[in-house]
PDB file of N, CA and C in Angstrom:
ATOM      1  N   UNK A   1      67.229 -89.758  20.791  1.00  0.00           N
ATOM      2  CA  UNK A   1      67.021 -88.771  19.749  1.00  0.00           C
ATOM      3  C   UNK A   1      65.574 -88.822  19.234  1.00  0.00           C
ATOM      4  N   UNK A   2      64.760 -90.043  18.978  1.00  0.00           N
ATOM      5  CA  UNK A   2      63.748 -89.976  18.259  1.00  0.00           C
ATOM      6  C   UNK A   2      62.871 -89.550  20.085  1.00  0.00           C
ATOM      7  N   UNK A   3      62.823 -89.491  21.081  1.00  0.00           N
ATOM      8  CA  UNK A   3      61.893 -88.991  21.843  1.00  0.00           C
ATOM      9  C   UNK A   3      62.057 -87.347  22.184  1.00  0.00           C
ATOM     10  N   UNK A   4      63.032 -86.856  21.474  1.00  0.00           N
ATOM     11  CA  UNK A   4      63.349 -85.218  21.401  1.00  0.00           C
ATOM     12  C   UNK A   4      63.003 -84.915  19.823  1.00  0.00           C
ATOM     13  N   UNK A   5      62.622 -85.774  19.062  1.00  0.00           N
ATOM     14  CA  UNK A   5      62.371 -84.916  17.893  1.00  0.00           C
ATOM     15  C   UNK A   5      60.936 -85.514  18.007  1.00  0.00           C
ATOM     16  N   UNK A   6      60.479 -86.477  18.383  1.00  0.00           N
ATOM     17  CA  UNK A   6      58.688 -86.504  19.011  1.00  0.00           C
ATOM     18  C   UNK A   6      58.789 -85.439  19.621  1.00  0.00           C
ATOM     19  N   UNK A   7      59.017 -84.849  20.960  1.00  0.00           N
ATOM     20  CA  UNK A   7      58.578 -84.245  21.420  1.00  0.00           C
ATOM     21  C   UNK A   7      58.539 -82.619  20.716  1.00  0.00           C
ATOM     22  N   UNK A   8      59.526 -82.655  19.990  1.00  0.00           N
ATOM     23  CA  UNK A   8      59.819 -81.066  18.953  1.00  0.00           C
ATOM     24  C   UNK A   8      58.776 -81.011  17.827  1.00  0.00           C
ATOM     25  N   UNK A   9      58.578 -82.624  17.433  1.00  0.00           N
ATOM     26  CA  UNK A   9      57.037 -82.495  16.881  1.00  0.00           C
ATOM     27  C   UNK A   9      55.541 -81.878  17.452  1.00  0.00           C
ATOM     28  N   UNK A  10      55.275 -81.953  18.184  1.00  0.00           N
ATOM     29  CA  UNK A  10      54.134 -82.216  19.349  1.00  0.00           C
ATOM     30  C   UNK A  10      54.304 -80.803  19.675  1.00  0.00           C
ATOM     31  N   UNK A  11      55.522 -80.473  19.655  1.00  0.00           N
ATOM     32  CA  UNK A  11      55.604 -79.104  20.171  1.00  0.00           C
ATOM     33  C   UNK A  11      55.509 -78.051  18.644  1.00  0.00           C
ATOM     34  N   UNK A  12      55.873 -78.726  18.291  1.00  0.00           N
ATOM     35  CA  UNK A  12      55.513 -77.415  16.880  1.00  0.00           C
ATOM     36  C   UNK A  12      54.329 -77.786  16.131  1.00  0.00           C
ATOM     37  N   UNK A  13      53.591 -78.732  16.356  1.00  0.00           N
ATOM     38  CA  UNK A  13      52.006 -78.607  15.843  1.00  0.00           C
ATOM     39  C   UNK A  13      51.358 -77.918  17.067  1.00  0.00           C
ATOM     40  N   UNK A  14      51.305 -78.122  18.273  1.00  0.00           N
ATOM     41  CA  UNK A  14      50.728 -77.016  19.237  1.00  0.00           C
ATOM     42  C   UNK A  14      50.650 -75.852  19.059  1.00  0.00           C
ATOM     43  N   UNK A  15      52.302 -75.879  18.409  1.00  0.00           N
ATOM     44  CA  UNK A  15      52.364 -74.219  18.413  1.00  0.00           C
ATOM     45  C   UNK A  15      51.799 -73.773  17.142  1.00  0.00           C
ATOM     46  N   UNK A  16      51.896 -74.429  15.856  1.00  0.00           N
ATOM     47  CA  UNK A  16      51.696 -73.694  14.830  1.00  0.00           C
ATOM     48  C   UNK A  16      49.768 -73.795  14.697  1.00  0.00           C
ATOM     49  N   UNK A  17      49.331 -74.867  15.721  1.00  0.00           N
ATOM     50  CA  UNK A  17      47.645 -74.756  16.666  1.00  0.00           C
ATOM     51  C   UNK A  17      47.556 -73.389  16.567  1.00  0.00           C
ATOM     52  N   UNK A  18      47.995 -73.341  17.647  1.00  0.00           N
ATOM     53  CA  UNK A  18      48.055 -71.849  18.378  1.00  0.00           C
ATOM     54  C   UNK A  18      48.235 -70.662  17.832  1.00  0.00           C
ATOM     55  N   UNK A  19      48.506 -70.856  17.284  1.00  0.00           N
ATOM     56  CA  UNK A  19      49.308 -69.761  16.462  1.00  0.00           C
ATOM     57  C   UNK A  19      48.495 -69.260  15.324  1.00  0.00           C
ATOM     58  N   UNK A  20      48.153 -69.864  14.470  1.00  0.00           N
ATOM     59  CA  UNK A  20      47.511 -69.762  13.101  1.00  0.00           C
ATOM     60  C   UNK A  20      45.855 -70.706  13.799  1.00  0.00           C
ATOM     61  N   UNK A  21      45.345 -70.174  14.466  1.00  0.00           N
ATOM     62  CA  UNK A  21      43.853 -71.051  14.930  1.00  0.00           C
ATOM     63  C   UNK A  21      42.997 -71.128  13.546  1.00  0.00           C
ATOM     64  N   UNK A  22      43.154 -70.089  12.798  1.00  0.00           N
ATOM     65  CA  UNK A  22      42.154 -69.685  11.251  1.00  0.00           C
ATOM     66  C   UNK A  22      42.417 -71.031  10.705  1.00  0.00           C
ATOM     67  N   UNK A  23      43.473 -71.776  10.669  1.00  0.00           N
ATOM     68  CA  UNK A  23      43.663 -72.783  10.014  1.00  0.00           C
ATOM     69  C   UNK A  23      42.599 -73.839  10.412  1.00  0.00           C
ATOM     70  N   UNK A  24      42.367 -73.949  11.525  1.00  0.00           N
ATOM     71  CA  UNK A  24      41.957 -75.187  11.999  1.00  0.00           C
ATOM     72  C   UNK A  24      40.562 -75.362  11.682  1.00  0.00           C
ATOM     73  N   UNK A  25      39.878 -76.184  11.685  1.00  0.00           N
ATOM     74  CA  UNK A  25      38.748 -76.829  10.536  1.00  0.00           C
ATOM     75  C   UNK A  25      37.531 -75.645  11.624  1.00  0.00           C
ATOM     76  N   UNK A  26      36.613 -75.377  10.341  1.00  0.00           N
ATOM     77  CA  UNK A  26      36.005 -73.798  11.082  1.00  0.00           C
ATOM     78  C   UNK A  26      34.848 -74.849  11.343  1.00  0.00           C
ATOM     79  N   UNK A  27      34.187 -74.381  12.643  1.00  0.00           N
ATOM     80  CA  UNK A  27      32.542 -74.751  13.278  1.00  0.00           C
ATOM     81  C   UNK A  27      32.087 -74.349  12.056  1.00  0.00           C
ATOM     82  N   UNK A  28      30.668 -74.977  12.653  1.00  0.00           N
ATOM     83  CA  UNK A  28      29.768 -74.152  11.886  1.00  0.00           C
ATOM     84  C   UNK A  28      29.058 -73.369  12.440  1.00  0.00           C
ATOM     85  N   UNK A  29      28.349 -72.605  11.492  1.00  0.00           N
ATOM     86  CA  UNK A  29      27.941 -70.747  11.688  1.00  0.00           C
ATOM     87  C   UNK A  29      26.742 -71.266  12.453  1.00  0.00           C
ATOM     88  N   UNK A  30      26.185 -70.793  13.662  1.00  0.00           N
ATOM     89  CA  UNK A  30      25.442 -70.355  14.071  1.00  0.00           C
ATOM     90  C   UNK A  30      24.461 -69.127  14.127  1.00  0.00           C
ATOM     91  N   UNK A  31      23.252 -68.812  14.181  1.00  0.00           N
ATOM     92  CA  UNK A  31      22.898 -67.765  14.122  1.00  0.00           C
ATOM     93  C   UNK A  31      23.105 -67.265  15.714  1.00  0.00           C
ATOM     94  N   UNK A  32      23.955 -66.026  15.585  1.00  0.00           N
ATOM     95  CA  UNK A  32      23.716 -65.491  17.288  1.00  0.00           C
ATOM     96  C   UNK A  32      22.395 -65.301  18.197  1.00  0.00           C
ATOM     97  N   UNK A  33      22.544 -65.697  19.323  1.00  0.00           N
ATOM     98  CA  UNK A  33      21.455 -66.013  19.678  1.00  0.00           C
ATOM     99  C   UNK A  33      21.014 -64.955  21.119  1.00  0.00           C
ATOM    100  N   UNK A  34      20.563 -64.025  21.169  1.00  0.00           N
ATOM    101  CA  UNK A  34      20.421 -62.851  22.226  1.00  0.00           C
ATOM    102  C   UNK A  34      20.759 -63.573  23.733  1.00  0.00           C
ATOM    103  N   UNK A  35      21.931 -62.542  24.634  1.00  0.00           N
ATOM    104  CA  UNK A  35      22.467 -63.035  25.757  1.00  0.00           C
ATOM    105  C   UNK A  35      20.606 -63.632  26.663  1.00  0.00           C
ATOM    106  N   UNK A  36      20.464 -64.186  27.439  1.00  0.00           N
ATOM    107  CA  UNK A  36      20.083 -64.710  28.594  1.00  0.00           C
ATOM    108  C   UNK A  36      20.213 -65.511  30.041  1.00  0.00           C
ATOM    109  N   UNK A  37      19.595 -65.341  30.688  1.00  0.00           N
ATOM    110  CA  UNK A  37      20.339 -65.850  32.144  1.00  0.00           C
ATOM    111  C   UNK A  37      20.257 -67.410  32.083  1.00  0.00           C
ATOM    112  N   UNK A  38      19.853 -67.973  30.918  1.00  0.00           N
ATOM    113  CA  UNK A  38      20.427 -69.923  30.365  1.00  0.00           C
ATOM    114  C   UNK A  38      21.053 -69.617  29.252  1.00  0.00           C
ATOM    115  N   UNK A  39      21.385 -68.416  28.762  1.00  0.00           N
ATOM    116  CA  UNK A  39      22.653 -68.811  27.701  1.00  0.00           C
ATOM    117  C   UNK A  39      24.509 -69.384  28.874  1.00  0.00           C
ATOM    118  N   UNK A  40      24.700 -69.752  27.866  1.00  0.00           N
ATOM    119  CA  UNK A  40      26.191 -70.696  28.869  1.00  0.00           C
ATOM    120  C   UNK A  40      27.372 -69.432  28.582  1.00  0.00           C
ATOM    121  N   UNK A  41      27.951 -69.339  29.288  1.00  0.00           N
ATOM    122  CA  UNK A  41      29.187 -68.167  28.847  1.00  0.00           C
ATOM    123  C   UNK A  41      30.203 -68.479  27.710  1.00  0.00           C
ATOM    124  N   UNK A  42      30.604 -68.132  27.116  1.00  0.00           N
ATOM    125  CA  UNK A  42      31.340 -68.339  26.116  1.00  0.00           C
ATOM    126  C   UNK A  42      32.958 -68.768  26.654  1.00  0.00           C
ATOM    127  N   UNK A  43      33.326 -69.617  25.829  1.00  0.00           N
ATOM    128  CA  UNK A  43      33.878 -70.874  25.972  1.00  0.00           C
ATOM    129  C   UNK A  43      35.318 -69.692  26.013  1.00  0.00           C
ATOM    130  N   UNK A  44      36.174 -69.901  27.385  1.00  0.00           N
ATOM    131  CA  UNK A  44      37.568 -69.328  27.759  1.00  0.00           C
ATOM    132  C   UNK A  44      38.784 -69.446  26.681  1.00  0.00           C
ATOM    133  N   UNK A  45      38.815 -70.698  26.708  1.00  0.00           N
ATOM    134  CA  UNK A  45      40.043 -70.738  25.635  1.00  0.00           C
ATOM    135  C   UNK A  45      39.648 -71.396  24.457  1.00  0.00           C
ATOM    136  N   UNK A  46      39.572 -70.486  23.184  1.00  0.00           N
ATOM    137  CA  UNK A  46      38.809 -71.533  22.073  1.00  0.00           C
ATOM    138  C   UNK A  46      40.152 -71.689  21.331  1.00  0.00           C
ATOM    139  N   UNK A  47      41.094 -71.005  21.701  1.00  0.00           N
ATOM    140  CA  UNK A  47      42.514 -71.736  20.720  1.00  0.00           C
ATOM    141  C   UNK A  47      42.768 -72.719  21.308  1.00  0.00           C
ATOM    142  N   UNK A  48      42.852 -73.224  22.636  1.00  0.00           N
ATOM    143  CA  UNK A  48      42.750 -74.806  22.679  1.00  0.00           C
ATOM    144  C   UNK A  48      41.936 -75.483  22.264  1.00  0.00           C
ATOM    145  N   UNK A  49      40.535 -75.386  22.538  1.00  0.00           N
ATOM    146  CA  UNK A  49      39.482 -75.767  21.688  1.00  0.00           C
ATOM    147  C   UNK A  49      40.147 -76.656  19.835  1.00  0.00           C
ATOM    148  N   UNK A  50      40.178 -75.058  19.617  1.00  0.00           N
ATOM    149  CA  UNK A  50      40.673 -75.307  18.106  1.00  0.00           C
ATOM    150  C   UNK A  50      42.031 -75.890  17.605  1.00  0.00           C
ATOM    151  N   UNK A  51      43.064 -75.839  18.930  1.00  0.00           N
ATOM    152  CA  UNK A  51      44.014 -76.742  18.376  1.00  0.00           C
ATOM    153  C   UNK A  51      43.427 -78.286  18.826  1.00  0.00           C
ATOM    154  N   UNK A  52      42.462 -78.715  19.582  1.00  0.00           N
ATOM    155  CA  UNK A  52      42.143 -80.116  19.406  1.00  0.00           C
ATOM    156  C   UNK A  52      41.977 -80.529  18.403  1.00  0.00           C
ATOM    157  N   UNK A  53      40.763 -79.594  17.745  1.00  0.00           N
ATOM    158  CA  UNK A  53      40.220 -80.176  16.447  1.00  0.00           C
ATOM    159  C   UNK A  53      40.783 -79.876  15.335  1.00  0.00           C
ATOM    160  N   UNK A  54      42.254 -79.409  14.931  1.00  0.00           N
ATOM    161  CA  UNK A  54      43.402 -79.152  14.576  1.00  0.00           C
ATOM    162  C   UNK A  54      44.268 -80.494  14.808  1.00  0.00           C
ATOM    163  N   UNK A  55      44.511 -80.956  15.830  1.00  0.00           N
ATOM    164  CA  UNK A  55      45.054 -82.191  15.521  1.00  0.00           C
ATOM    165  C   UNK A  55      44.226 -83.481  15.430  1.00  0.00           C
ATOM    166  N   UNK A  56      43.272 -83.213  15.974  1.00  0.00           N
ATOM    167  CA  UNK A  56      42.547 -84.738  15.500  1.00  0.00           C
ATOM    168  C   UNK A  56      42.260 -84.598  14.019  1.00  0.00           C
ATOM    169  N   UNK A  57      42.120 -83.323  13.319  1.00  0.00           N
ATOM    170  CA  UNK A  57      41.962 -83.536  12.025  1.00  0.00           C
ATOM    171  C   UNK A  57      43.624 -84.090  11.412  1.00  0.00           C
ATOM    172  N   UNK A  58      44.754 -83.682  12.105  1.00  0.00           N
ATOM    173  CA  UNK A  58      45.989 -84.026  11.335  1.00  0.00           C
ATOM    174  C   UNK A  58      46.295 -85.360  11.692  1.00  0.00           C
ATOM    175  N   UNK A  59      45.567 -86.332  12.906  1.00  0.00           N
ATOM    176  CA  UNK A  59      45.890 -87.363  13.479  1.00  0.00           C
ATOM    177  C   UNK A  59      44.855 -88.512  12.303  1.00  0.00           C
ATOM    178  N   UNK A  60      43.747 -87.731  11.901  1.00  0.00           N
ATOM    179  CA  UNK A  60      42.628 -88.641  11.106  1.00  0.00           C
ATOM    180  C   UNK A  60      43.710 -88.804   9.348  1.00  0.00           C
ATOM    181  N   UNK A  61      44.462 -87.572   9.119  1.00  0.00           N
ATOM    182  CA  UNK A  61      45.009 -87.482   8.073  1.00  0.00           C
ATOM    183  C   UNK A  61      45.971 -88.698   8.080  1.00  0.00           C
ATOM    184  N   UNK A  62      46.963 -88.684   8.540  1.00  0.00           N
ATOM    185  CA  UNK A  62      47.779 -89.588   8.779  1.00  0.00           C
ATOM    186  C   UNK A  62      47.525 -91.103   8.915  1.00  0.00           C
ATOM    187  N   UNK A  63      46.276 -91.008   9.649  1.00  0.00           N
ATOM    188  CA  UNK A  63      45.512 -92.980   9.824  1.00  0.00           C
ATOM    189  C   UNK A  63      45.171 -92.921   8.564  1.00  0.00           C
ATOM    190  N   UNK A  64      44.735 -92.397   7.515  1.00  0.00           N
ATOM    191  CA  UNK A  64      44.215 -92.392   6.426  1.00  0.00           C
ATOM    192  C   UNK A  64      45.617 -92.433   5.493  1.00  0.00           C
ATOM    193  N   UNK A  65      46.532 -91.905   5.292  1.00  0.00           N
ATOM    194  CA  UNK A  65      47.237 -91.962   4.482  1.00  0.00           C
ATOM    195  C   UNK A  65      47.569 -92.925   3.915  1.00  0.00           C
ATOM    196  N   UNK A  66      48.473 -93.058   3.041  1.00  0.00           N
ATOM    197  CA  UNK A  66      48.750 -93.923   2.109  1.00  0.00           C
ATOM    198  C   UNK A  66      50.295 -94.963   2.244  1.00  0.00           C
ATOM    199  N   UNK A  67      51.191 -93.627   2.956  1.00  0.00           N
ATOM    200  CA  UNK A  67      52.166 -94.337   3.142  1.00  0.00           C
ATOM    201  C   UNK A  67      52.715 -93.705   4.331  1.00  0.00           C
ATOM    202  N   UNK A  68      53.719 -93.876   4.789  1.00  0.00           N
ATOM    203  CA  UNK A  68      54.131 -94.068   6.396  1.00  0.00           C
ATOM    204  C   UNK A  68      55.287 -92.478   6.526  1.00  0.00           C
ATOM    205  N   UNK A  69      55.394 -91.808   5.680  1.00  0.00           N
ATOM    206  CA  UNK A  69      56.521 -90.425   5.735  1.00  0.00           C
ATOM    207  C   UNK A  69      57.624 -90.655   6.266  1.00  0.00           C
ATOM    208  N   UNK A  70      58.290 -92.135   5.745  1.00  0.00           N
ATOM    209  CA  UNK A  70      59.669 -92.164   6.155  1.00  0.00           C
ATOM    210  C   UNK A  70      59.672 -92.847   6.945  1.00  0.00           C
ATOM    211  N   UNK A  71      58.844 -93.678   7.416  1.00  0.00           N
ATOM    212  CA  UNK A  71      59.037 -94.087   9.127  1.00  0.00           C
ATOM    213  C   UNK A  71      58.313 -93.024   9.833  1.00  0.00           C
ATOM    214  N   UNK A  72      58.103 -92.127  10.364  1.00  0.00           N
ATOM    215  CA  UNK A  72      57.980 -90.568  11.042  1.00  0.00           C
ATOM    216  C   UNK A  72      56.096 -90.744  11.260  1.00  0.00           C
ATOM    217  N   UNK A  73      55.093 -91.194  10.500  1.00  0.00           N
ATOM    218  CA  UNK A  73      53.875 -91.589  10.463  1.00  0.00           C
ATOM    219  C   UNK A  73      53.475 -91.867  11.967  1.00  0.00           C
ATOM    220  N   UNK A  74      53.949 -93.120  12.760  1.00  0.00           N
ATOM    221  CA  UNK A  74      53.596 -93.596  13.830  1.00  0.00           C
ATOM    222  C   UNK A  74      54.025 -92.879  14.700  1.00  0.00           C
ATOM    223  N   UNK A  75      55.156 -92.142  14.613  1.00  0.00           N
ATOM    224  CA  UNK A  75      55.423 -91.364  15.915  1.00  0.00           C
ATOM    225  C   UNK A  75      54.987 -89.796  15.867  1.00  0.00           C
ATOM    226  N   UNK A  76      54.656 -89.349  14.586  1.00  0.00           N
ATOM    227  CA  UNK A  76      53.943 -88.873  14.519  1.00  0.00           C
ATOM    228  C   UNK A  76      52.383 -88.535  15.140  1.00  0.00           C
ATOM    229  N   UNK A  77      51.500 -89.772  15.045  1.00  0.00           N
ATOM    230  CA  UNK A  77      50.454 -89.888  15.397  1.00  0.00           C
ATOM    231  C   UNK A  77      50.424 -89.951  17.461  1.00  0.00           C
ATOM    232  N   UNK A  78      51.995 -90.683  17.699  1.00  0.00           N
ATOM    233  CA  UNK A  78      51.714 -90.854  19.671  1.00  0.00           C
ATOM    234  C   UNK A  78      52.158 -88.990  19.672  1.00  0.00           C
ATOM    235  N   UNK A  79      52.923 -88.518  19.252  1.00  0.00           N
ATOM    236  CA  UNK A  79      52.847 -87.062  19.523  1.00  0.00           C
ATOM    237  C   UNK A  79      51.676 -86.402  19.309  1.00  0.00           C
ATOM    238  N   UNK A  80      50.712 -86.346  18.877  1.00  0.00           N
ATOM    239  CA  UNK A  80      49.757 -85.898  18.436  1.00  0.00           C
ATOM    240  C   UNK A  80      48.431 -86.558  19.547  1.00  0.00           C
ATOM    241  N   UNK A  81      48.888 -87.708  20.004  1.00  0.00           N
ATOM    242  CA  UNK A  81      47.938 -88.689  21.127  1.00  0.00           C
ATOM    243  C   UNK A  81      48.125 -87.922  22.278  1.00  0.00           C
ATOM    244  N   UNK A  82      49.623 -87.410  22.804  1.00  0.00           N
ATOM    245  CA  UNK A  82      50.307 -86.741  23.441  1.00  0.00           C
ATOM    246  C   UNK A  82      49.902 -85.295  23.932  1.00  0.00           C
ATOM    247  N   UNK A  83      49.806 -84.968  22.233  1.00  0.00           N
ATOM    248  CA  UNK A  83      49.288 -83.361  22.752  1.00  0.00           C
ATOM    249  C   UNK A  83      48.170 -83.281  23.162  1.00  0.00           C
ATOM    250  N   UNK A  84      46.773 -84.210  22.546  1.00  0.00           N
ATOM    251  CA  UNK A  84      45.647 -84.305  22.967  1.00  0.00           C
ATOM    252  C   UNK A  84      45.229 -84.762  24.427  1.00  0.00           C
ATOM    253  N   UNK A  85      45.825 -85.394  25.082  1.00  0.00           N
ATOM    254  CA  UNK A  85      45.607 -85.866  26.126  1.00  0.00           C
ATOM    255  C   UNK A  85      46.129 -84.468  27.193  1.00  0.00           C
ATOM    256  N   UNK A  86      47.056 -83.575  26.644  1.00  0.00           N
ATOM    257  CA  UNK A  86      47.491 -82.380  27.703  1.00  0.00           C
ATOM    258  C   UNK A  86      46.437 -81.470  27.527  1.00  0.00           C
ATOM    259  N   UNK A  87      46.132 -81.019  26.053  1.00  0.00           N
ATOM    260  CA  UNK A  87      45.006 -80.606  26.058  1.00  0.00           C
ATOM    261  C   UNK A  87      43.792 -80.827  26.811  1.00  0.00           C
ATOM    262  N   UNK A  88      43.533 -82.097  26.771  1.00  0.00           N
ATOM    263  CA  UNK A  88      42.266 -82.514  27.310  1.00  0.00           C
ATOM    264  C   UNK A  88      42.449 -82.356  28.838  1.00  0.00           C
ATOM    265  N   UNK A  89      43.532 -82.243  29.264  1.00  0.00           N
ATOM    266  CA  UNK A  89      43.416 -82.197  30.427  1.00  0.00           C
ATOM    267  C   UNK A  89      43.144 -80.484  30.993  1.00  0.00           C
ATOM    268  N   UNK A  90      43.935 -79.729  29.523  1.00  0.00           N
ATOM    269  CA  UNK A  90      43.845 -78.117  30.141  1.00  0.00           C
ATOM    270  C   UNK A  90      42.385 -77.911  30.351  1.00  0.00           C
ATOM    271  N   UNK A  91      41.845 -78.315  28.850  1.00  0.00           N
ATOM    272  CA  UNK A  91      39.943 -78.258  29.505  1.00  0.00           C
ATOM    273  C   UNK A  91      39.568 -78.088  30.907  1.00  0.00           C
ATOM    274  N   UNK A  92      39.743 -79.570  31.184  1.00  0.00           N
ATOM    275  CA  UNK A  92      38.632 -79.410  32.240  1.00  0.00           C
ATOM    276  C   UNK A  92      39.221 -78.466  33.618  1.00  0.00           C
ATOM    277  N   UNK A  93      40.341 -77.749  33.129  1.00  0.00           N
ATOM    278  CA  UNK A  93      40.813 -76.423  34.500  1.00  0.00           C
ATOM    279  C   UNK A  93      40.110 -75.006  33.544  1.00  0.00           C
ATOM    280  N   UNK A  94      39.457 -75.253  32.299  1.00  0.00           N
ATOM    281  CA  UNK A  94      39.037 -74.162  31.453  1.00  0.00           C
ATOM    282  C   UNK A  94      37.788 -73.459  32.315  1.00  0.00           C
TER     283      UNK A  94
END
């Protein structure tokens, strides 16, 4: 039971990633910079992008916290190790 409600975790921070990207901690502003033949193409999937830095910000929350959410804290955080590592892997096919 607790490796189906990890995994229902993992799966509903991806999704609510994905889903709501506005949430996730904003870059910073750049000034646009006129196309050229050494500008780099713009980055394919930035909702993965942004759900990384979406959970490493919810994975930094949690190491930081105060107390453990029941027990739910640590398994919390390998779901979240979990999603990052699938992520990281979608990258580099990006």
């Amino acid at each position: 039971m607790k490796n189906r409600m990890l995994a229902n975790f993992a799966a509903a921070a991806l999704f609510l990633t994905l889903a709501f990207p506005a949430m996730a901690p904003a870059a910073p502003k750049t000034p646009a910079k006129p196309a050229t033949a050494t500008t780099p193409a713009p980055e394919r999937h930035p909702e993965i992008h942004a759900a990384i830095e979406s959970l490493e910000h919810a994975k930094q929350h949690l190491n930081e916290a105060k107390h453990d959410f029941q027990g739910h804290r640590v398994e919390a955080i390998r779901a979240i190790d979990a999603a990052l590592e699938q992520l990281r892997i979608c990258e580099k096919y990006d």
